[in-house]
C-alpha atoms as a PDB file:
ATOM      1  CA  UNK A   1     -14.135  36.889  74.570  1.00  0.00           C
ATOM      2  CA  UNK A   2     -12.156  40.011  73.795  1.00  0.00           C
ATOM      3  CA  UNK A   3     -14.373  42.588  71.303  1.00  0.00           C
ATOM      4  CA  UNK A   4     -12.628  44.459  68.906  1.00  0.00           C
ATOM      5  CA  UNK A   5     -13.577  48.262  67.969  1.00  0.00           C
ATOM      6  CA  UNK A   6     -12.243  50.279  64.663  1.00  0.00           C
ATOM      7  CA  UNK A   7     -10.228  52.756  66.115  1.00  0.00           C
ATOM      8  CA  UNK A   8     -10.035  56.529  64.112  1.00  0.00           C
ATOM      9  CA  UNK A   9      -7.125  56.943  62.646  1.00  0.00           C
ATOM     10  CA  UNK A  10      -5.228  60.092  64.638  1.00  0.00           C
ATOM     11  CA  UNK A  11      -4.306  62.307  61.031  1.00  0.00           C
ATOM     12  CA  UNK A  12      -7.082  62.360  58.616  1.00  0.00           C
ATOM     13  CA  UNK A  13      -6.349  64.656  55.621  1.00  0.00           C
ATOM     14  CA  UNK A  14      -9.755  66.207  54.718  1.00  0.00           C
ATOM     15  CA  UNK A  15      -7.807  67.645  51.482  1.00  0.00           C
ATOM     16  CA  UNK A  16      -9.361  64.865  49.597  1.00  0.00           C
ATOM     17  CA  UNK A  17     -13.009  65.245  50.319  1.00  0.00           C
ATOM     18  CA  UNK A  18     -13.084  68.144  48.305  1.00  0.00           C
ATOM     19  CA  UNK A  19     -11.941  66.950  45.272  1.00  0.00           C
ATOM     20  CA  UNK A  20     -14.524  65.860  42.550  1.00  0.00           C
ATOM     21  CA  UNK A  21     -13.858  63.356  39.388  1.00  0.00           C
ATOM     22  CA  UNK A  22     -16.422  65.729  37.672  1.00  0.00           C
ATOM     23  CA  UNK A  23     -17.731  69.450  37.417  1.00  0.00           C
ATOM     24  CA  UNK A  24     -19.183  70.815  40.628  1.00  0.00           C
ATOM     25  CA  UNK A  25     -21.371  73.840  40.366  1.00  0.00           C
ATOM     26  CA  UNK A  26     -21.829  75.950  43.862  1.00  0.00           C
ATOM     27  CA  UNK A  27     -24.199  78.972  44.249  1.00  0.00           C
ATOM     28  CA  UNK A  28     -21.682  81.381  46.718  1.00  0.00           C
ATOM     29  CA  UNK A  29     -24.173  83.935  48.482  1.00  0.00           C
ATOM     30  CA  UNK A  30     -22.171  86.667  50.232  1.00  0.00           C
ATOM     31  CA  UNK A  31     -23.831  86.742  53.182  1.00  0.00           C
ATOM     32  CA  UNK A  32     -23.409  84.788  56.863  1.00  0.00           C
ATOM     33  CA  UNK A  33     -26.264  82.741  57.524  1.00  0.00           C
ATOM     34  CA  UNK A  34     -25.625  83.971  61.047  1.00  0.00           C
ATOM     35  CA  UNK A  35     -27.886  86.806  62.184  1.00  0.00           C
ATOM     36  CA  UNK A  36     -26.259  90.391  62.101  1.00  0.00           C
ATOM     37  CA  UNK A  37     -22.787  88.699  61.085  1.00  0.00           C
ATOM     38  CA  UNK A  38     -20.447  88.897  57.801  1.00  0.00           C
ATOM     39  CA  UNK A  39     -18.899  86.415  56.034  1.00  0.00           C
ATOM     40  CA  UNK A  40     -20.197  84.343  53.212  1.00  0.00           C
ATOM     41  CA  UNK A  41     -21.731  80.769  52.571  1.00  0.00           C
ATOM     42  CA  UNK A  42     -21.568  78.314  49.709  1.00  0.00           C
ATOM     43  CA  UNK A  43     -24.239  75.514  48.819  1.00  0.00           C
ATOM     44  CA  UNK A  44     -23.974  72.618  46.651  1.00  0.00           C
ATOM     45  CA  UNK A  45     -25.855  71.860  43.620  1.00  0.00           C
ATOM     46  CA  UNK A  46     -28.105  69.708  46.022  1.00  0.00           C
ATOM     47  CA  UNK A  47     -28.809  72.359  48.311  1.00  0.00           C
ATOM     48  CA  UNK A  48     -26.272  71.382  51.343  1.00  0.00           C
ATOM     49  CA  UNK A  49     -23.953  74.233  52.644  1.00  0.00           C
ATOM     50  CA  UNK A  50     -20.400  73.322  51.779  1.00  0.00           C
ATOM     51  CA  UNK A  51     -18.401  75.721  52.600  1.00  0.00           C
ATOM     52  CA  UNK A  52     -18.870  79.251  55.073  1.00  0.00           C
ATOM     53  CA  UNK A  53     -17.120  82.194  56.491  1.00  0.00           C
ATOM     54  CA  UNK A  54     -18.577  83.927  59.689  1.00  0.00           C
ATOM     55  CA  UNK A  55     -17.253  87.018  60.729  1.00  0.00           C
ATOM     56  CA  UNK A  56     -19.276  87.890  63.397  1.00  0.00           C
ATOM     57  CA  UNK A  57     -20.227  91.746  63.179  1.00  0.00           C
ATOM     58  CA  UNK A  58     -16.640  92.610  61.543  1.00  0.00           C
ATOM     59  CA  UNK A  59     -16.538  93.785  57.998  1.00  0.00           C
ATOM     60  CA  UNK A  60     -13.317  94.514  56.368  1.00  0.00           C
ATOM     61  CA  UNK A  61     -11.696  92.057  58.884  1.00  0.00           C
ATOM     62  CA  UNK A  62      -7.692  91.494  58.518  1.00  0.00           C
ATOM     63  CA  UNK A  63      -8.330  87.549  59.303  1.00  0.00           C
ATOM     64  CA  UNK A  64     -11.035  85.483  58.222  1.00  0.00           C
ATOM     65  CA  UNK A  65     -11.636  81.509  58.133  1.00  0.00           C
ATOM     66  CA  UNK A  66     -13.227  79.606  55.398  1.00  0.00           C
ATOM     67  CA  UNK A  67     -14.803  76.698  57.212  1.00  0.00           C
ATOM     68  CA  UNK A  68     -16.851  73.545  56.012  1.00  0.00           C
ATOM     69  CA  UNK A  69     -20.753  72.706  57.144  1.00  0.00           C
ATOM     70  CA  UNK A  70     -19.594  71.497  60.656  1.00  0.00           C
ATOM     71  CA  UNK A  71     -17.515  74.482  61.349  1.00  0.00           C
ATOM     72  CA  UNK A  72     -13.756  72.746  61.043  1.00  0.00           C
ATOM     73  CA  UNK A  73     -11.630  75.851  60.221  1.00  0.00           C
ATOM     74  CA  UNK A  74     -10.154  74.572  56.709  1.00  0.00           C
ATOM     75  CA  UNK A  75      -7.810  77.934  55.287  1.00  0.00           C
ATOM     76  CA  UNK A  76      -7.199  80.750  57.273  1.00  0.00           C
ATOM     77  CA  UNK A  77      -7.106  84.576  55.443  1.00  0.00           C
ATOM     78  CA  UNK A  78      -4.871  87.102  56.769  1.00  0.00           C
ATOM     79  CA  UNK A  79      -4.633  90.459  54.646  1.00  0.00           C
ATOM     80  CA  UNK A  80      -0.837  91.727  55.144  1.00  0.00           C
ATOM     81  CA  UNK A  81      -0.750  95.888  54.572  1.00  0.00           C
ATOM     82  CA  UNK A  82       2.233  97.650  53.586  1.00  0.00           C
ATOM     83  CA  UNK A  83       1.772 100.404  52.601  1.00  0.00           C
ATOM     84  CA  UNK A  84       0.576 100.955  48.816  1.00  0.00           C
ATOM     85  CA  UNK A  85       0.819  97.530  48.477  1.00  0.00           C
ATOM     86  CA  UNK A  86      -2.056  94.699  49.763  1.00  0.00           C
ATOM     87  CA  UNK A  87      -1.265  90.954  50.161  1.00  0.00           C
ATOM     88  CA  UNK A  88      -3.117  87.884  51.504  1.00  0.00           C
ATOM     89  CA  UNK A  89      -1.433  84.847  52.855  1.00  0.00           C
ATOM     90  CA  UNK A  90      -3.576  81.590  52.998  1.00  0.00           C
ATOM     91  CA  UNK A  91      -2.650  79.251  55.632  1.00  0.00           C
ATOM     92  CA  UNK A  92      -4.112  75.385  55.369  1.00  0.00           C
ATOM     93  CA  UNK A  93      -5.498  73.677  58.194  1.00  0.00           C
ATOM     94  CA  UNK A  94      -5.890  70.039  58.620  1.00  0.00           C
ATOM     95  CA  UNK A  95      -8.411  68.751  61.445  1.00  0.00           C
ATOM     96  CA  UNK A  96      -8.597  72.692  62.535  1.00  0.00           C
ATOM     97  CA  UNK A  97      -4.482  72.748  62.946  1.00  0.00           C
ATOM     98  CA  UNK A  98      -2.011  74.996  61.098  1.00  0.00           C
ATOM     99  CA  UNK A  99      -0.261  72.938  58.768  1.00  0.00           C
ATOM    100  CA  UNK A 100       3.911  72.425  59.748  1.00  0.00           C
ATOM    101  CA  UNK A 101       4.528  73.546  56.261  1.00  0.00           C
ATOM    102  CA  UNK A 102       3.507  77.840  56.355  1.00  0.00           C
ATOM    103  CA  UNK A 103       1.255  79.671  53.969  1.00  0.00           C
ATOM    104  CA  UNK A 104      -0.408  77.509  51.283  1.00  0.00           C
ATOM    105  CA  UNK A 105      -0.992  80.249  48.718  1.00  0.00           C
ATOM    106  CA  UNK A 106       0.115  84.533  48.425  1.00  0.00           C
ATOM    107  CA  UNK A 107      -2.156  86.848  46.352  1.00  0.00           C
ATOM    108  CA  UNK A 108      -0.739  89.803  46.143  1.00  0.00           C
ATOM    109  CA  UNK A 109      -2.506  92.885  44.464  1.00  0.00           C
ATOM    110  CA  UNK A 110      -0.929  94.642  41.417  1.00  0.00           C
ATOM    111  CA  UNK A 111      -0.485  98.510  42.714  1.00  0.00           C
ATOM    112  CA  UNK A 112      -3.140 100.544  40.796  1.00  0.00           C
ATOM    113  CA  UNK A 113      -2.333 104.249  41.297  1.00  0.00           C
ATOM    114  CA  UNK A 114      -5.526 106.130  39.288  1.00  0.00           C
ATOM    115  CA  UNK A 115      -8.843 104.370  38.980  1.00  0.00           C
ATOM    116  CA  UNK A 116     -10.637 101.343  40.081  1.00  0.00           C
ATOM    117  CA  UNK A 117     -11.148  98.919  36.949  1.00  0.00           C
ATOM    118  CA  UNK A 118     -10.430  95.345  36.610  1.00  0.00           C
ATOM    119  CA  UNK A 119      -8.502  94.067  39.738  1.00  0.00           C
ATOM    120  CA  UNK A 120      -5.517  92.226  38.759  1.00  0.00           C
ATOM    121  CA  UNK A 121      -3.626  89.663  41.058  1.00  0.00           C
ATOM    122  CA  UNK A 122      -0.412  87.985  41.369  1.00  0.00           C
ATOM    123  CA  UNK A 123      -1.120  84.492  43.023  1.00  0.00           C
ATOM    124  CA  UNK A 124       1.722  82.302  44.071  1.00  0.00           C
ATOM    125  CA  UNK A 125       0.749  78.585  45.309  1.00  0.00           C
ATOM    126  CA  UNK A 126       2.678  76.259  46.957  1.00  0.00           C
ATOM    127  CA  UNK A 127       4.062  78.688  49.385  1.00  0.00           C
ATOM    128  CA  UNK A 128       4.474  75.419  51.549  1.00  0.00           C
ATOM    129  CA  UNK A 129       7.294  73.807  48.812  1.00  0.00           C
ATOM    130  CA  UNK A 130       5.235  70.530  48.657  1.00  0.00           C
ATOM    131  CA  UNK A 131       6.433  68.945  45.496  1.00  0.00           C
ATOM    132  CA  UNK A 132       3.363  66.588  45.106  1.00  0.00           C
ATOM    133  CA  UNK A 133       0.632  69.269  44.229  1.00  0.00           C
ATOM    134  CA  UNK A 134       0.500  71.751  41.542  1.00  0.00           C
ATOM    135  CA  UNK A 135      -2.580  73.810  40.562  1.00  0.00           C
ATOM    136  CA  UNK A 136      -2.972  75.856  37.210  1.00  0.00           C
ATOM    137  CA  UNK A 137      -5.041  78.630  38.261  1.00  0.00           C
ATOM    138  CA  UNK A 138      -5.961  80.434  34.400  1.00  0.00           C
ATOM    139  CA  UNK A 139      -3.480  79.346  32.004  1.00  0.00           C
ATOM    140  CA  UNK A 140      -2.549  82.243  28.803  1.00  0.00           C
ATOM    141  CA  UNK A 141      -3.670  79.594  26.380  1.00  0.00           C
ATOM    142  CA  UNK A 142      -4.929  76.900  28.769  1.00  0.00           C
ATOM    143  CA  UNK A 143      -8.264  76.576  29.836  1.00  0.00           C
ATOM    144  CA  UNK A 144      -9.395  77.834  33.249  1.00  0.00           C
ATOM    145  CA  UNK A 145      -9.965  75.604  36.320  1.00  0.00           C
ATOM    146  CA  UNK A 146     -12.789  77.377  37.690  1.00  0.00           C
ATOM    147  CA  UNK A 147     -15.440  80.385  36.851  1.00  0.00           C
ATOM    148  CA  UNK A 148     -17.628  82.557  38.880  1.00  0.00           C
ATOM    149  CA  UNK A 149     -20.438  84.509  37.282  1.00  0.00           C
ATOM    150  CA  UNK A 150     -23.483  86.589  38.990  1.00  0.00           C
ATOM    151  CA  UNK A 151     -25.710  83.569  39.049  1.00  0.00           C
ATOM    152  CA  UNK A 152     -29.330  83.884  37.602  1.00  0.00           C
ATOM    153  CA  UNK A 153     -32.697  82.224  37.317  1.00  0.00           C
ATOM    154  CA  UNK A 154     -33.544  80.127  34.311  1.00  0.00           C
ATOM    155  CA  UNK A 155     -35.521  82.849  32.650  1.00  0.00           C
ATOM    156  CA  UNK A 156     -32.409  85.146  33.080  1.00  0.00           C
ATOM    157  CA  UNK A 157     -32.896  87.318  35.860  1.00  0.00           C
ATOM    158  CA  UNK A 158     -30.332  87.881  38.516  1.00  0.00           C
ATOM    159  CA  UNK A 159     -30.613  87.428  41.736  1.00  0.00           C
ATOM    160  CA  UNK A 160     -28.298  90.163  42.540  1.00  0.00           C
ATOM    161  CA  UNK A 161     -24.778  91.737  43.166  1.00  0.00           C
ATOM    162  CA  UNK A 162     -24.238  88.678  46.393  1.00  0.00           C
ATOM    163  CA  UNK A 163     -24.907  85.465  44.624  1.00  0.00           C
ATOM    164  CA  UNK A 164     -22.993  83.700  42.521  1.00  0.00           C
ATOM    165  CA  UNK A 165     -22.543  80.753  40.756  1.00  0.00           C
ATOM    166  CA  UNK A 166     -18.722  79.064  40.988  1.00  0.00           C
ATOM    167  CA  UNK A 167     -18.112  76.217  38.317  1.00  0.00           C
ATOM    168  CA  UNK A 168     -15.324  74.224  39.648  1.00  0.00           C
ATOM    169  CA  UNK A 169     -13.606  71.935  37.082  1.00  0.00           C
ATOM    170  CA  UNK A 170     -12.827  68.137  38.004  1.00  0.00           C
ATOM    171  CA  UNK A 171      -9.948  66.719  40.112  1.00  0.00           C
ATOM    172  CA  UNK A 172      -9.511  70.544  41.604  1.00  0.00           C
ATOM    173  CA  UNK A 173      -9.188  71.616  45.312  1.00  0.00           C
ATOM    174  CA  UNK A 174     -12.601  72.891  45.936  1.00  0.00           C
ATOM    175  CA  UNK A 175     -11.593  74.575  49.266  1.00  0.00           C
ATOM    176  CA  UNK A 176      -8.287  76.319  47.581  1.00  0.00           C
ATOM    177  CA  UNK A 177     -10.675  77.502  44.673  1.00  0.00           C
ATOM    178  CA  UNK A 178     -12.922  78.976  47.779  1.00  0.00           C
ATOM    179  CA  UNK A 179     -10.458  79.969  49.719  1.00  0.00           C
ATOM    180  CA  UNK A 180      -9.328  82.157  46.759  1.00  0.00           C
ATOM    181  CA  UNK A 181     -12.740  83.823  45.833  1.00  0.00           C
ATOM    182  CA  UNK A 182     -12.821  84.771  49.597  1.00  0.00           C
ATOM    183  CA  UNK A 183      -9.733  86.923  49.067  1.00  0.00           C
ATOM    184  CA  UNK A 184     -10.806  88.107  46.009  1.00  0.00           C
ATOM    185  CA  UNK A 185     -14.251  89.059  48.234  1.00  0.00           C
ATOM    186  CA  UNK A 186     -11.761  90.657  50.604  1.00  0.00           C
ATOM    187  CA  UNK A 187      -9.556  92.688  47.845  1.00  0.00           C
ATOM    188  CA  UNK A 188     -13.130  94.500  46.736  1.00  0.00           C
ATOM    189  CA  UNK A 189     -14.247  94.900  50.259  1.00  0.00           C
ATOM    190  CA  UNK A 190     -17.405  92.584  50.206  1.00  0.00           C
ATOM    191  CA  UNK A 191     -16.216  90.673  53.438  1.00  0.00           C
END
């Protein structure tokens, strides 16, 4: 008698595991949980690391790679320099590939010739021209899709400058919405 075995499918889009039909809140501490190593890692409301960047005694790195809790490489960072100006292209992977399709998303920073106030950003997404997803960052008059705020106990005290609390709205891309505060980690040199 023959026995018959599931077999894995061969392209599994782990896109959709990090979508949520509700409000997730992460605590994002800006360290590597790696010893004497940069980077960043996220934890779920229960506790469970979600999301992590190691970059291995490198700070201020040109490349970076926000990975989930088994290490699969999900965006890749790369800071572009020319000279006044500063860009970032993020590059989706699927199942630790580059995706066919080129740079998910673009941030580029406005140019800021005197003083170093509020950092403003140009981000462009869908750099891949897939048709079937759009994202709506902060809207002028909308309301926004995700927040990140210096997280603190209940009684109000902060745990400090590295951890933070991201509120991610529902039916969002948690790993764009991380890949994105990575850069933004990057564009004030914390990574």
């Amino acid at each position: 008698m023959a026995k018959i075995h599931p077999r894995k499918p061969m392209f599994i889009d782990n896109s959709c595991q990090y979508l949520s039909s509700k409000r997730e809140i992460f605590t994002v501490w800006m360290k590597s949980l790696v010893i004497n190593s940069n980077g960043c890692t996220v934890f779920s409301s229960e506790g469970k690391v979600v999301f992590r960047v190691d970059n291995y005694q490198t700070r201020r790195s040109r490349q970076v790679q926000l990975m989930n809790s088994c290490g699969e490489v999900l965006f890749s960072l790369k800071r572009k320099t020319l000279q006044v100006f500063r860009s970032w292209d993020g590059h989706k992977l699927i199942n630790s590939k580059f995706n066919k399709d080129g740079e998910w998303f673009k941030v580029k920073r406005k140019c800021k010739l005197f003083g170093r106030g509020i950092v403003n950003c140009h981000v462009v997404l869908g750099c891949n021209k897939i048709k079937s997803s759009s994202y709506n960052i902060v809207g002028f008059e909308g309301k926004s899709t995700f927040k990140v705020t210096q997280k603190q106990s209940l009684g109000g005290v902060s745990f400090g400058d590295d951890v933070l609390t991201l509120m991610v709205e529902a039916h969002i891309d948690q790993s764009l919405i991380m890949a994105l505060v990575i850069v933004y980690g990057m564009i004030n040199d914390k990574m």
